[in-house]
N, C-alpha and C. Protein backbone atom coordinates (compact mmCIF):
# COMPACT_ATOMS: atom_id res chain seq x y z
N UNK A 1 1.43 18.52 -11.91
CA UNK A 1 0.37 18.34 -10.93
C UNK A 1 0.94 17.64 -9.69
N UNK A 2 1.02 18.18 -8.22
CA UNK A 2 1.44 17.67 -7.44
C UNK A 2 0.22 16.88 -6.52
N UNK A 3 0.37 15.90 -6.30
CA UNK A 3 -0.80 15.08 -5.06
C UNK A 3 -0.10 14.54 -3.70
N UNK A 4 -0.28 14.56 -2.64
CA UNK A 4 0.40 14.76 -1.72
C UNK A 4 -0.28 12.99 -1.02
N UNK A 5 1.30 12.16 -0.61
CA UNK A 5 0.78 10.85 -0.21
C UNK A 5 0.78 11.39 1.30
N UNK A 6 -0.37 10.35 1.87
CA UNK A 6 -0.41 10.41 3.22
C UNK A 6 0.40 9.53 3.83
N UNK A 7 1.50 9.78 3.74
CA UNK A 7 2.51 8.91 4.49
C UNK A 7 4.07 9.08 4.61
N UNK A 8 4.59 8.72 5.16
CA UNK A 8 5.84 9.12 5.85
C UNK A 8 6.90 8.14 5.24
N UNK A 9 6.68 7.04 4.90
CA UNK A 9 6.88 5.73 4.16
C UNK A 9 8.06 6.26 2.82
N UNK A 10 9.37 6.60 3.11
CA UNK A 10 10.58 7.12 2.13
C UNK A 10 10.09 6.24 1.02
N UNK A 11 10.39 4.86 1.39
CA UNK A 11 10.11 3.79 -0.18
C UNK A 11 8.88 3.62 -0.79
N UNK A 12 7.75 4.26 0.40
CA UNK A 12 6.49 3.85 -0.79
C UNK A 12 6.23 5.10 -1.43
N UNK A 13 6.58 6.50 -0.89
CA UNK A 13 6.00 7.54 -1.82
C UNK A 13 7.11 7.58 -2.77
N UNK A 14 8.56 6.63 -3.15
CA UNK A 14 9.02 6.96 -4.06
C UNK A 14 8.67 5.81 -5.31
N UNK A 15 8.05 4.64 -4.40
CA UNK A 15 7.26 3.67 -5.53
C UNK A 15 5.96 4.26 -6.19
N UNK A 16 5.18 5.23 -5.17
CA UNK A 16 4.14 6.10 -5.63
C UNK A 16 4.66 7.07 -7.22
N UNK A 17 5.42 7.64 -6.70
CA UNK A 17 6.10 8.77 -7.34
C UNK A 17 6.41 8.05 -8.71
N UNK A 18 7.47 6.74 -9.03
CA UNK A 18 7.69 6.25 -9.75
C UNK A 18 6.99 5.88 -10.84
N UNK A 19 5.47 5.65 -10.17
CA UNK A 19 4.39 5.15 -10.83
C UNK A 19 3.65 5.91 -11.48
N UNK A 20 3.06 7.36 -10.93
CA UNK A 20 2.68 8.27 -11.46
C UNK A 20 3.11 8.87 -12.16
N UNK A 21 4.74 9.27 -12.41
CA UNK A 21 5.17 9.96 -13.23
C UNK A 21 5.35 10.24 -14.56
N UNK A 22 4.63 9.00 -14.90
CA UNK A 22 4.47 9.11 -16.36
C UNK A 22 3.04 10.16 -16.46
N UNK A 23 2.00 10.05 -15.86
CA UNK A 23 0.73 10.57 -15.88
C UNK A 23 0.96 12.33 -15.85
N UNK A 24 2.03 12.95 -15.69
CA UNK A 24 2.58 14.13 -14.73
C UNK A 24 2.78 14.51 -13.74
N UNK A 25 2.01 13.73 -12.64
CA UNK A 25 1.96 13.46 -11.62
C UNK A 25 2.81 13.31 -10.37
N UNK A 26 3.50 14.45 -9.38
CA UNK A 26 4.43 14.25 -8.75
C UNK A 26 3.97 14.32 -7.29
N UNK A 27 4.86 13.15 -6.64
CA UNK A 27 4.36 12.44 -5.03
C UNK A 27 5.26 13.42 -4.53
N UNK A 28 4.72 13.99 -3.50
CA UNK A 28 5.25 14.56 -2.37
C UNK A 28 4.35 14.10 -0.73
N UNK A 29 5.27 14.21 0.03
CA UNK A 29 4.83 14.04 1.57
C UNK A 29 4.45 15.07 1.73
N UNK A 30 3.17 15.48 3.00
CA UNK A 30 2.52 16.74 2.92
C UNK A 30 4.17 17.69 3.84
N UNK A 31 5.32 16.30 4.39
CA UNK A 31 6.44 17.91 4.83
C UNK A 31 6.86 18.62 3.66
N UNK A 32 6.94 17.78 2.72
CA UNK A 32 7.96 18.36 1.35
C UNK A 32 6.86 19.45 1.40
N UNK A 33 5.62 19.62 1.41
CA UNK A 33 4.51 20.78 1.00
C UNK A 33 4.60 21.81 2.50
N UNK A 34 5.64 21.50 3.51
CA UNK A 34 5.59 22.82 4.24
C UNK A 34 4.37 22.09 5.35
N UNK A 35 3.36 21.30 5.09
CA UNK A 35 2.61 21.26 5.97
C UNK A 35 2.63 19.78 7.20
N UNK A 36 1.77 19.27 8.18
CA UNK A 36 2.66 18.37 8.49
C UNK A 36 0.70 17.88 9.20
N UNK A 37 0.88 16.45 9.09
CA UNK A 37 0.04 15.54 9.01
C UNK A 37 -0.71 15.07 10.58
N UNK A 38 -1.55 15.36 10.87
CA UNK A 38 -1.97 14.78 12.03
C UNK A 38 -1.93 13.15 11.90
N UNK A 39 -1.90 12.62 12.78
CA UNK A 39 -1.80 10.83 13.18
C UNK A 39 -3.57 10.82 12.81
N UNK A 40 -3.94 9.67 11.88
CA UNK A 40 -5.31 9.34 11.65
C UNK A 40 -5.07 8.03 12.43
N UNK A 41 -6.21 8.30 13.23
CA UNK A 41 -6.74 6.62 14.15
C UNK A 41 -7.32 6.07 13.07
N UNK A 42 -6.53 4.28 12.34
CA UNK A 42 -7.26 3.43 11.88
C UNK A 42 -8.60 2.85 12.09
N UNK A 43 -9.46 3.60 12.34
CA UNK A 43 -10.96 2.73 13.05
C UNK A 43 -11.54 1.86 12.00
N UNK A 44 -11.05 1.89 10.68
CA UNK A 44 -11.99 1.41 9.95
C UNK A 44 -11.49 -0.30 10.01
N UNK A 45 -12.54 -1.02 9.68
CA UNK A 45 -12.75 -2.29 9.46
C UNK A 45 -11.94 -3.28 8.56
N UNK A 46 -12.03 -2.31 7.57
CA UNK A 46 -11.53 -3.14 6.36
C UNK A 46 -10.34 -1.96 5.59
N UNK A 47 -9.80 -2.26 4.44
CA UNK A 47 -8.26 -1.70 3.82
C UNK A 47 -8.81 -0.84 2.91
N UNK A 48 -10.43 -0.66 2.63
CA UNK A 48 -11.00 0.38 2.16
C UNK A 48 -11.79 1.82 2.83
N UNK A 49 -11.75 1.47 3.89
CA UNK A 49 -12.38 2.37 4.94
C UNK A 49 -10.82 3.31 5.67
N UNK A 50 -9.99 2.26 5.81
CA UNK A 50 -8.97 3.48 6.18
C UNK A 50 -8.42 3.93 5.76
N UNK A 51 -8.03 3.26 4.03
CA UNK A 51 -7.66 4.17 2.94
C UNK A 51 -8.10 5.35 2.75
N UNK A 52 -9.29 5.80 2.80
CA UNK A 52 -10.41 6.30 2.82
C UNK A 52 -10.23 8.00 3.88
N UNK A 53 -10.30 7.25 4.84
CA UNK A 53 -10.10 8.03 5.87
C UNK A 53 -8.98 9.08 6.64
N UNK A 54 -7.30 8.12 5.53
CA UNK A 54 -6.51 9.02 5.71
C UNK A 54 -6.13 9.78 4.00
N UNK A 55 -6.98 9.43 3.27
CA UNK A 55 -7.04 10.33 1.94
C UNK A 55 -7.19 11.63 2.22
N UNK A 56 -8.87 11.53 2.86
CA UNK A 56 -9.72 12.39 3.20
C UNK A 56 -9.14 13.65 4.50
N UNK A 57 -8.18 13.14 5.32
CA UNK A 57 -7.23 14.32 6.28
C UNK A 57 -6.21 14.63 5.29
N UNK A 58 -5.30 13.90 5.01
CA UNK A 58 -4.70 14.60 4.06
C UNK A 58 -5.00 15.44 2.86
N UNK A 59 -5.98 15.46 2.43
CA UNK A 59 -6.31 16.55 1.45
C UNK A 59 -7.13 17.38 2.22
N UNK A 60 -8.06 17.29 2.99
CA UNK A 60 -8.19 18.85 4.07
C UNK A 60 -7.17 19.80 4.18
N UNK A 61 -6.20 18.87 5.14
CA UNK A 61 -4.89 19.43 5.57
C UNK A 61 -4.29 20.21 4.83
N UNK A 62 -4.14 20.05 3.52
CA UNK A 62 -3.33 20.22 2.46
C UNK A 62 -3.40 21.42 1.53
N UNK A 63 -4.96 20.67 0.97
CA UNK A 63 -5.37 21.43 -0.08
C UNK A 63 -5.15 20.93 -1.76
N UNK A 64 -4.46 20.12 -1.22
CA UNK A 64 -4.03 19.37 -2.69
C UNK A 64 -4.53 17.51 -2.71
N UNK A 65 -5.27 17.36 -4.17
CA UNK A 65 -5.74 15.58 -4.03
C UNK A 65 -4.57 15.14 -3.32
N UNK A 66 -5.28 13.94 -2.32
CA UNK A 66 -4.35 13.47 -1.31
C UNK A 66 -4.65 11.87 -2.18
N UNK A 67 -3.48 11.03 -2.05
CA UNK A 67 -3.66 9.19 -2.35
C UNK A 67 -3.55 8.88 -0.91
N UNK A 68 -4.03 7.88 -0.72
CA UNK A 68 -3.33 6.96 0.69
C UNK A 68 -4.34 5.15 0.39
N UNK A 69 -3.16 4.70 0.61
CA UNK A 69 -3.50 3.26 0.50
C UNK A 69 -3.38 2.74 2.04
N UNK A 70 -3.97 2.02 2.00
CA UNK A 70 -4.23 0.79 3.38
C UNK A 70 -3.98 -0.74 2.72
N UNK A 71 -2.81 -1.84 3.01
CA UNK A 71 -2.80 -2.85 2.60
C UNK A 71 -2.32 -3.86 4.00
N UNK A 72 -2.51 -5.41 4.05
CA UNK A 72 -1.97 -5.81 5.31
C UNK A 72 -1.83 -7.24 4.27
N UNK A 73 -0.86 -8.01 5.18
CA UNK A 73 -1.07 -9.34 5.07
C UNK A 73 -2.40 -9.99 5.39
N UNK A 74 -2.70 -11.17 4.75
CA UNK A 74 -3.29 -12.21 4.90
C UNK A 74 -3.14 -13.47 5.34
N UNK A 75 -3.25 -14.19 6.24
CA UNK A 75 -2.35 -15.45 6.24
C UNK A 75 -3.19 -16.43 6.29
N UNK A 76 -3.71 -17.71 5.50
CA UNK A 76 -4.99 -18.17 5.71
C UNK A 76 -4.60 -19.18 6.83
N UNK A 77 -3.36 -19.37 7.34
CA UNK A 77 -3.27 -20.92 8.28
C UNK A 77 -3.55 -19.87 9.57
N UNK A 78 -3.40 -18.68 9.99
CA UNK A 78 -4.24 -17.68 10.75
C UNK A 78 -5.28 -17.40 10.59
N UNK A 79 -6.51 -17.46 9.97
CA UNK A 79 -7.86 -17.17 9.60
C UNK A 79 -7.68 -15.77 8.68
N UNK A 80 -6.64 -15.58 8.25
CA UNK A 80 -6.82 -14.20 7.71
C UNK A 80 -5.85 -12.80 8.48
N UNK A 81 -5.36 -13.27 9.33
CA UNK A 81 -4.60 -12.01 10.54
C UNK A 81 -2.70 -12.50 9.45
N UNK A 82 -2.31 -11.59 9.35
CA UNK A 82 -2.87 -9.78 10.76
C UNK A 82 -3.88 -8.95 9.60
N UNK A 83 -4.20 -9.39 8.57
CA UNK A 83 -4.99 -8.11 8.55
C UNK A 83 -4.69 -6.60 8.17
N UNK A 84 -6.03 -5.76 8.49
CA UNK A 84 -5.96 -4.57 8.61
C UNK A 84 -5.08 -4.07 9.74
N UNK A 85 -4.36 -5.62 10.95
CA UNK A 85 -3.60 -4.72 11.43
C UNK A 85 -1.81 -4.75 10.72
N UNK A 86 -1.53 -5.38 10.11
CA UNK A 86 -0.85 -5.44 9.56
C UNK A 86 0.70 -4.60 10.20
N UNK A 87 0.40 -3.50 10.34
CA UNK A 87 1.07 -3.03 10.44
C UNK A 87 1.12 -2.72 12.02
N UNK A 88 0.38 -3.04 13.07
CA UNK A 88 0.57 -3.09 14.07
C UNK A 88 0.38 -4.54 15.26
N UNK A 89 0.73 -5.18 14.31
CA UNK A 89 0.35 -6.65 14.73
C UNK A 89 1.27 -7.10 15.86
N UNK A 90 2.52 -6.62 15.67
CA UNK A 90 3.78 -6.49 17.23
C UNK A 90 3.50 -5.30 18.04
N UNK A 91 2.50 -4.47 17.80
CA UNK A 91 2.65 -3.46 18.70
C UNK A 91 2.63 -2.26 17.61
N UNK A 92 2.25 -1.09 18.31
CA UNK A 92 2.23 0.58 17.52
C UNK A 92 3.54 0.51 17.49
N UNK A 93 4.66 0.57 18.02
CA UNK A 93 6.02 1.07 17.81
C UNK A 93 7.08 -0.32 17.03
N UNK A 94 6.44 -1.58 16.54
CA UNK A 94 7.58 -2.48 16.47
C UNK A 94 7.74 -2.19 15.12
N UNK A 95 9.04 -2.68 15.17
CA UNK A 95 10.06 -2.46 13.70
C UNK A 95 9.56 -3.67 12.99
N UNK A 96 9.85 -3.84 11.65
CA UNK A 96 10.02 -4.99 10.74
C UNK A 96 10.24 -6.10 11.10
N UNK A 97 11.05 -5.99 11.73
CA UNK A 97 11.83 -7.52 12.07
C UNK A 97 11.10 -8.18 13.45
N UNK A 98 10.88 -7.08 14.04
CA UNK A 98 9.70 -7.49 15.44
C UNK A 98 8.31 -8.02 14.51
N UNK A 99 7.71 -7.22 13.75
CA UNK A 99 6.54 -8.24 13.05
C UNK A 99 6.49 -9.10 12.53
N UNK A 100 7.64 -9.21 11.24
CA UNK A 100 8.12 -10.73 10.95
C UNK A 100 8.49 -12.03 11.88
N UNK A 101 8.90 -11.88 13.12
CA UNK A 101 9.44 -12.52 14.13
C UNK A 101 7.96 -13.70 15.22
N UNK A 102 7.06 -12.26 14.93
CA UNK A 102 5.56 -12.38 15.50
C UNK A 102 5.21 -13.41 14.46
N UNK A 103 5.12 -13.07 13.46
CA UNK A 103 4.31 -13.84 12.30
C UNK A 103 4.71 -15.38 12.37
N UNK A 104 6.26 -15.47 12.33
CA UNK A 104 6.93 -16.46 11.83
C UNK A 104 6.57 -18.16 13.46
N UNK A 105 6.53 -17.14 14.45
CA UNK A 105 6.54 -17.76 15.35
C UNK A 105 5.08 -18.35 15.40
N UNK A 106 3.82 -17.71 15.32
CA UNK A 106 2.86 -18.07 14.92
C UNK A 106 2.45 -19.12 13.92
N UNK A 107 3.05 -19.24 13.03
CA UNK A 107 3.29 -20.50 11.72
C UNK A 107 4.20 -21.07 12.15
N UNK A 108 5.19 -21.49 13.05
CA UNK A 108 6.30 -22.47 13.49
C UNK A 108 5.70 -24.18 13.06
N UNK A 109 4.15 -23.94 13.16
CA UNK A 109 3.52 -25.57 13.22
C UNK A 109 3.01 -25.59 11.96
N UNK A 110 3.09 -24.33 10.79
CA UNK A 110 2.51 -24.76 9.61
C UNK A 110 3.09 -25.38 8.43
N UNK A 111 3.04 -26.56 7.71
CA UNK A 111 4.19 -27.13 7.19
C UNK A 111 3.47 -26.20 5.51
N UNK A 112 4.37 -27.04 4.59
CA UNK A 112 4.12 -26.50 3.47
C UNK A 112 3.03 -26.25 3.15
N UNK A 113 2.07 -27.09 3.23
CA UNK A 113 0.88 -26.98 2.36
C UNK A 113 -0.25 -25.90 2.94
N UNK A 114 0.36 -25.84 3.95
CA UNK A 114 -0.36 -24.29 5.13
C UNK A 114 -0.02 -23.21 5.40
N UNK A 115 0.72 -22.75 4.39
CA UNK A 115 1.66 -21.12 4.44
C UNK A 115 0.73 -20.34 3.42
N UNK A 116 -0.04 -20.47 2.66
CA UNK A 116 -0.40 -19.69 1.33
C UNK A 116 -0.99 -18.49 2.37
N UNK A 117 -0.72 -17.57 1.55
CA UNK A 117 -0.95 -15.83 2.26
C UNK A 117 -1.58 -15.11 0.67
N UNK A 118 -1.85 -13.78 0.72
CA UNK A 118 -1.87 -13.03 0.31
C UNK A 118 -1.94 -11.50 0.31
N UNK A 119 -1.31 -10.46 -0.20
CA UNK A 119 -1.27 -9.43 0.03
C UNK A 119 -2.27 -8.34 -0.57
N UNK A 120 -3.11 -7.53 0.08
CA UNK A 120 -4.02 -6.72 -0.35
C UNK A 120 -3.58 -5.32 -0.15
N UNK A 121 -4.18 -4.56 -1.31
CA UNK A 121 -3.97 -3.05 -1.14
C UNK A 121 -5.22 -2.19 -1.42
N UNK A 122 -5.54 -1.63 -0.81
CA UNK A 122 -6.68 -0.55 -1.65
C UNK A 122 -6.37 1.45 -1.43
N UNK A 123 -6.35 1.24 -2.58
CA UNK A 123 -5.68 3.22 -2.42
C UNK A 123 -7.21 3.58 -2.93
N UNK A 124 -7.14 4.66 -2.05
CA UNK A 124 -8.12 6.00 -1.59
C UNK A 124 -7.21 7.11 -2.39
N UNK A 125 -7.76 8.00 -3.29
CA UNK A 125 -7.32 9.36 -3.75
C UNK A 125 -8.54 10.37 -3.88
N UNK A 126 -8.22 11.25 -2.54
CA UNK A 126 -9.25 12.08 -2.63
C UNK A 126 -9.15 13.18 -3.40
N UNK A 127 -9.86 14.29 -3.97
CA UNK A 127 -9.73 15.52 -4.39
C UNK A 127 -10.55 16.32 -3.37
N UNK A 128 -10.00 18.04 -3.73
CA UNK A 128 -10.57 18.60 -2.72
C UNK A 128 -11.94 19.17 -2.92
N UNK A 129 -12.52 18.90 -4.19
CA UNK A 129 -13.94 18.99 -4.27
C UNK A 129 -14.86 18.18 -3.77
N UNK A 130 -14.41 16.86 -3.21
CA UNK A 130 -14.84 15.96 -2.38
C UNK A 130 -14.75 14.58 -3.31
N UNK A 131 -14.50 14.77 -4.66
CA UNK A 131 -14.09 13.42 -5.81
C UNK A 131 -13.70 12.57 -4.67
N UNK A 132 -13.77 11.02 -5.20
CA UNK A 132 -13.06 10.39 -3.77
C UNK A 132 -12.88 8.80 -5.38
N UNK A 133 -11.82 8.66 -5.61
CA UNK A 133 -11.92 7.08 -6.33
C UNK A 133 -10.61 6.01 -5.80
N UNK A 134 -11.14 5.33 -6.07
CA UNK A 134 -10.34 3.90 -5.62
C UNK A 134 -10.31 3.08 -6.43
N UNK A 135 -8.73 2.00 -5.82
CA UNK A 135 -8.47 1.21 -6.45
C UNK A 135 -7.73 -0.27 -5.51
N UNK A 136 -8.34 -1.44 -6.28
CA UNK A 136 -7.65 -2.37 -5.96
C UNK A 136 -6.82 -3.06 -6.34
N UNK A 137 -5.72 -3.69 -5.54
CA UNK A 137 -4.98 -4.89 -5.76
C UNK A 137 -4.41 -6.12 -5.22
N UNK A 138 -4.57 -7.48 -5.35
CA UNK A 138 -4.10 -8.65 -4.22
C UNK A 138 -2.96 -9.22 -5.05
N UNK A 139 -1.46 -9.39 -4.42
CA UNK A 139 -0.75 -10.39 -4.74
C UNK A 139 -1.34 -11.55 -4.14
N UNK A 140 -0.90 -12.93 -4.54
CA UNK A 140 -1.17 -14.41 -3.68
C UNK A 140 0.20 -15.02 -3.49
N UNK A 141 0.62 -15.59 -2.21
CA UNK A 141 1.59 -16.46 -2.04
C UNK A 141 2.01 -17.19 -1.30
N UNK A 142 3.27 -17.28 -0.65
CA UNK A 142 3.13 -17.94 0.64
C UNK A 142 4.20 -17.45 1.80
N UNK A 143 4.08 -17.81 3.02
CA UNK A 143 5.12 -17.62 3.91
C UNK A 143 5.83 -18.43 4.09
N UNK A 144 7.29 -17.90 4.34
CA UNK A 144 8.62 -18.77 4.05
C UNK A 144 8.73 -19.15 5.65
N UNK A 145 10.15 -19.41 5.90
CA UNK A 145 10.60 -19.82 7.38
C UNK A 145 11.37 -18.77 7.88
N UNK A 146 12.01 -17.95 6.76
CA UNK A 146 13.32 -17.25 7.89
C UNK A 146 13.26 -16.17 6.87
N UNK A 147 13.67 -14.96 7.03
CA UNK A 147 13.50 -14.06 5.86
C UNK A 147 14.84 -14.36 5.13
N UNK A 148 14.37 -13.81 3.47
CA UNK A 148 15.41 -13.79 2.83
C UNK A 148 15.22 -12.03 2.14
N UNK A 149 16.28 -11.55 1.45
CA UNK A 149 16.40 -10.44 0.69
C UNK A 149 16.28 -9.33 1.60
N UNK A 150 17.09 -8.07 1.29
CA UNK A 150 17.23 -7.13 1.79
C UNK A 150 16.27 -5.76 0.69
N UNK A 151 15.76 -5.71 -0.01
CA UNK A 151 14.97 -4.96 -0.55
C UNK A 151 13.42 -4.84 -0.08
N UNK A 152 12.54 -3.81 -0.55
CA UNK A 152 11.53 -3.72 0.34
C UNK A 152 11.37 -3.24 1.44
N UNK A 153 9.86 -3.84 2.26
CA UNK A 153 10.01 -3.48 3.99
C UNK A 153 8.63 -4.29 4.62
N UNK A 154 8.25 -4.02 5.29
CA UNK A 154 7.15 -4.88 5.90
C UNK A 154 7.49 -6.30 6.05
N UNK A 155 6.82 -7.05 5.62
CA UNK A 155 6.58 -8.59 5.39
C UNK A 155 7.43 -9.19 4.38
N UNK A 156 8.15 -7.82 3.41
CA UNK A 156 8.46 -8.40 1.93
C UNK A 156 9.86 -9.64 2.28
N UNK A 157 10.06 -9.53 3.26
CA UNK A 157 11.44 -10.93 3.44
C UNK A 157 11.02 -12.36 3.53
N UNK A 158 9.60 -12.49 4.05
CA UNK A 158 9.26 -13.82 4.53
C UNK A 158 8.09 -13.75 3.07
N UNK A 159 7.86 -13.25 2.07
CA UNK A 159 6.57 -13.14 1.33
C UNK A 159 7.12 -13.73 -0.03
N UNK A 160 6.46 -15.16 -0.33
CA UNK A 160 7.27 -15.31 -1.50
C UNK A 160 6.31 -15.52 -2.56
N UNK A 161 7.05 -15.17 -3.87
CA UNK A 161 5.44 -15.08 -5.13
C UNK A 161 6.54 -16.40 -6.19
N UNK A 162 5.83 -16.14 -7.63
CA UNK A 162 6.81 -17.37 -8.17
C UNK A 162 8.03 -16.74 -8.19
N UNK A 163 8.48 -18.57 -8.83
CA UNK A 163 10.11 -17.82 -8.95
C UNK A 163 11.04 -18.58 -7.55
N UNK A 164 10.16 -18.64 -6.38
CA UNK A 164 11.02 -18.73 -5.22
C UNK A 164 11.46 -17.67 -4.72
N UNK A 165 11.03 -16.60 -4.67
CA UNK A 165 11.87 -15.76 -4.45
C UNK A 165 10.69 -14.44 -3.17
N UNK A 166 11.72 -14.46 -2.55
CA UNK A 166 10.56 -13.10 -2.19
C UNK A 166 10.36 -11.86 -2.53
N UNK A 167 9.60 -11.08 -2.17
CA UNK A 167 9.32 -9.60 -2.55
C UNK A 167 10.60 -8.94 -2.74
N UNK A 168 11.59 -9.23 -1.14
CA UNK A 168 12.87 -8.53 -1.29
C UNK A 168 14.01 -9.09 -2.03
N UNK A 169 13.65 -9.86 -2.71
CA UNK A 169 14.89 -10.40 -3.65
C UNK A 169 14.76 -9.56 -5.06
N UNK A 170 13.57 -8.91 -5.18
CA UNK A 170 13.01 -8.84 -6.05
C UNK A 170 13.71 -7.24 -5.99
N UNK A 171 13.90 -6.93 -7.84
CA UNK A 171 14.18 -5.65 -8.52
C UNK A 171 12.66 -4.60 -7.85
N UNK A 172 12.81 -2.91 -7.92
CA UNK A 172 11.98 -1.93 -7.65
C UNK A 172 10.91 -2.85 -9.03
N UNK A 173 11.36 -2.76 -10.05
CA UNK A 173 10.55 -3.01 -11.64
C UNK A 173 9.94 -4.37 -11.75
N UNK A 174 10.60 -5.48 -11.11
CA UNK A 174 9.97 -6.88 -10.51
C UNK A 174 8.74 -6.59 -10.11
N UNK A 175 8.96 -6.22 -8.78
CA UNK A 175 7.62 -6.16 -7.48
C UNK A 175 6.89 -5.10 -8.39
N UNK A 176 7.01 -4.22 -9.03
CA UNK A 176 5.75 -3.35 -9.29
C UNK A 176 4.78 -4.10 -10.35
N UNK A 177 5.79 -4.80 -11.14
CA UNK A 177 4.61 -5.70 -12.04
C UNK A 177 3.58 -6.77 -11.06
N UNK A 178 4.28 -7.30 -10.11
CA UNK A 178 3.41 -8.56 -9.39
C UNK A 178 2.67 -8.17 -8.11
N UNK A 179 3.08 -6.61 -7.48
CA UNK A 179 2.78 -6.58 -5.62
C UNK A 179 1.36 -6.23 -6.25
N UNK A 180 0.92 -6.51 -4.89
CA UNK A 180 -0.44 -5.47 -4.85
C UNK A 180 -0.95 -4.74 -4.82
N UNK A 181 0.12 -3.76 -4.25
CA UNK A 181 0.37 -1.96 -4.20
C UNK A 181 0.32 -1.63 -6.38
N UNK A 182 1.63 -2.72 -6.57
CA UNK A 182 1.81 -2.48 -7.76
C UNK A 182 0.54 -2.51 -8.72
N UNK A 183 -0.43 -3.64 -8.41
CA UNK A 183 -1.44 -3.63 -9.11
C UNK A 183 -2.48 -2.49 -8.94
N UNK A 184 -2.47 -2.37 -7.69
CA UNK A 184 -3.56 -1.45 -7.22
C UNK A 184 -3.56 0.13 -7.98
N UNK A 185 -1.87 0.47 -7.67
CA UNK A 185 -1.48 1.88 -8.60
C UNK A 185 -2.01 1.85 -9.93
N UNK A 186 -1.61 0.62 -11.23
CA UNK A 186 -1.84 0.33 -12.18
C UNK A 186 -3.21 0.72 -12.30
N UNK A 187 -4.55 0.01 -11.64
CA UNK A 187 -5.30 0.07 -11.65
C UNK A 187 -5.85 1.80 -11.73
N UNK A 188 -4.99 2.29 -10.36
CA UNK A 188 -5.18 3.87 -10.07
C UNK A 188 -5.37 4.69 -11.14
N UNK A 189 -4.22 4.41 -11.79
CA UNK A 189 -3.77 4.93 -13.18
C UNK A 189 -4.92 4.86 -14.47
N UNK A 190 -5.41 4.06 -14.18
CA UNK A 190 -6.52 3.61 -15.57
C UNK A 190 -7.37 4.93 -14.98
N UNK A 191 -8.06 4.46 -13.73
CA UNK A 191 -9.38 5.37 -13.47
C UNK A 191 -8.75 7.13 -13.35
N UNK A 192 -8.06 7.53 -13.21
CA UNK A 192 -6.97 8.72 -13.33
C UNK A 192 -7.01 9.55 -14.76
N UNK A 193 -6.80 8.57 -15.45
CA UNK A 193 -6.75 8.55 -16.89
C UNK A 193 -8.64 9.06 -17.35
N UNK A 194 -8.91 8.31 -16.85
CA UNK A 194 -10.43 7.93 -17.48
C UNK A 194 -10.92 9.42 -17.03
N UNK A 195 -10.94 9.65 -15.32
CA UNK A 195 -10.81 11.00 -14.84
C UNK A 195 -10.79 12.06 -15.38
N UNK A 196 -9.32 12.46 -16.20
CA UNK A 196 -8.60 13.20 -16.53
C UNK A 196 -9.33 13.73 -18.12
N UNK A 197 -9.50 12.47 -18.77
CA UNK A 197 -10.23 12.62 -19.90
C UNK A 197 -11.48 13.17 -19.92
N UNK A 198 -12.45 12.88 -18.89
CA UNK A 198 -13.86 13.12 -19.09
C UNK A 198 -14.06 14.70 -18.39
N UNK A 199 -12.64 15.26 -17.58
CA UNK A 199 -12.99 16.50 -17.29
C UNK A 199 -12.12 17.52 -18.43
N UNK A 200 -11.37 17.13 -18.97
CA UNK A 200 -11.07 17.89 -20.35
C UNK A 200 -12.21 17.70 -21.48
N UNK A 201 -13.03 16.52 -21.13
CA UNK A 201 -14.14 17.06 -22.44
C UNK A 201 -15.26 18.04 -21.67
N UNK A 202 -15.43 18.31 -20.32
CA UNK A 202 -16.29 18.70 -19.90
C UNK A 202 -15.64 20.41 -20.23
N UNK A 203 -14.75 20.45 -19.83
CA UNK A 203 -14.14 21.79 -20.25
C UNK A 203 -14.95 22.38 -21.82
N UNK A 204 -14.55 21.28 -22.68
CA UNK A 204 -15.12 21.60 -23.77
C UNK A 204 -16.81 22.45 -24.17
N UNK A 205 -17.09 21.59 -23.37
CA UNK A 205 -18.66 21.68 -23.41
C UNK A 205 -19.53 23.05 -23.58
């Protein structure tokens, strides 16, 4: 069964891929499928609305159940930013190291006891009968001073969980037990399952 991620993201549709594959389940980008993705404007509010919204183009587009998750940092010594923008918090075009740089400079005045963050994810998997289910997941932790580890991408250098350690220090098999993505998939997986079961008994019927 192929489901097509809405995203361009090399390391997350192969953390996708990784995850599903026990289920039968194989991640492809809608290029690997020949077809190619219009840009969805984020309008939505929250990490469930735009999940949502780029599920829902990608499986139009396609023709095949589309996943797409929406996750951002949290930072509480920021009120909560960046947010849903997470990923555009330096700008539509900045790299990694330009958003980490933003972030870090922003907390320059927060000492220890004012770094705690957390990371949210919520995946959208649409089908093309219009099925639409979701799932959540939050890591909790804190922000460091300077990045450490070369694994990962986003935030994962300055994002640290126990251990001391951050996201990118961390093994592919580490972070999937503790991220939020990781939980969120897990989660995916249950209702997938549950899915999967109740339309093979309906077959029956």
């Amino acid at each position: 069964m192929i489901f097509v991620i809405a995203s361009n993201n090399a390391k997350k549709v192969e953390e996708l891929d990784r995850i599903l594959r026990p289920l039968g389940i194989y991640a492809k980008t809608a290029s690997q499928l020949g077809k190619e993705l219009d840009e969805v404007e984020e309008t939505g509010t929250t990490f469930e609305e735009n999940a949502e919204l780029k599920a829902i183009a990608a499986c139009e587009k396609t023709g095949y159940p589309a996943i797409a998750d929406d996750s951002g940092l949290a930072v509480d010594a920021l009120g909560g930013r960046p947010g849903v923008y997470s990923a555009r918090y330096a700008g539509e075009n900045a790299t990694d190291a330009q958003k980490i740089d933003k972030l870090l400079s922003e907390m320059r005045d927060a000492d220890d006891g004012n770094r705690s963050a957390h990371f949210e994810c919520v995946i959208c998997c649409c089908f093309p009968n219009g099925e639409k289910l979701f799932a959540h997941g939050r890591c909790d932790g804190s922000i460091g001073y300077a990045p450490r580890g070369t694994n990962g991408f986003g935030y994962d250098p300055i994002f640290f969980v126990e251990g001391n350690k951050t996201f990118a220090e961390l093994s592919d098999h580490q972070k999937d037990l503790m991220s939020h993505r990781g939980k969120a998939l897990k989660e995916l997986v249950t209702v997938l399952k549950e899915k999967f079961e109740k339309d093979d008994k309906r077959k029956l019927l």
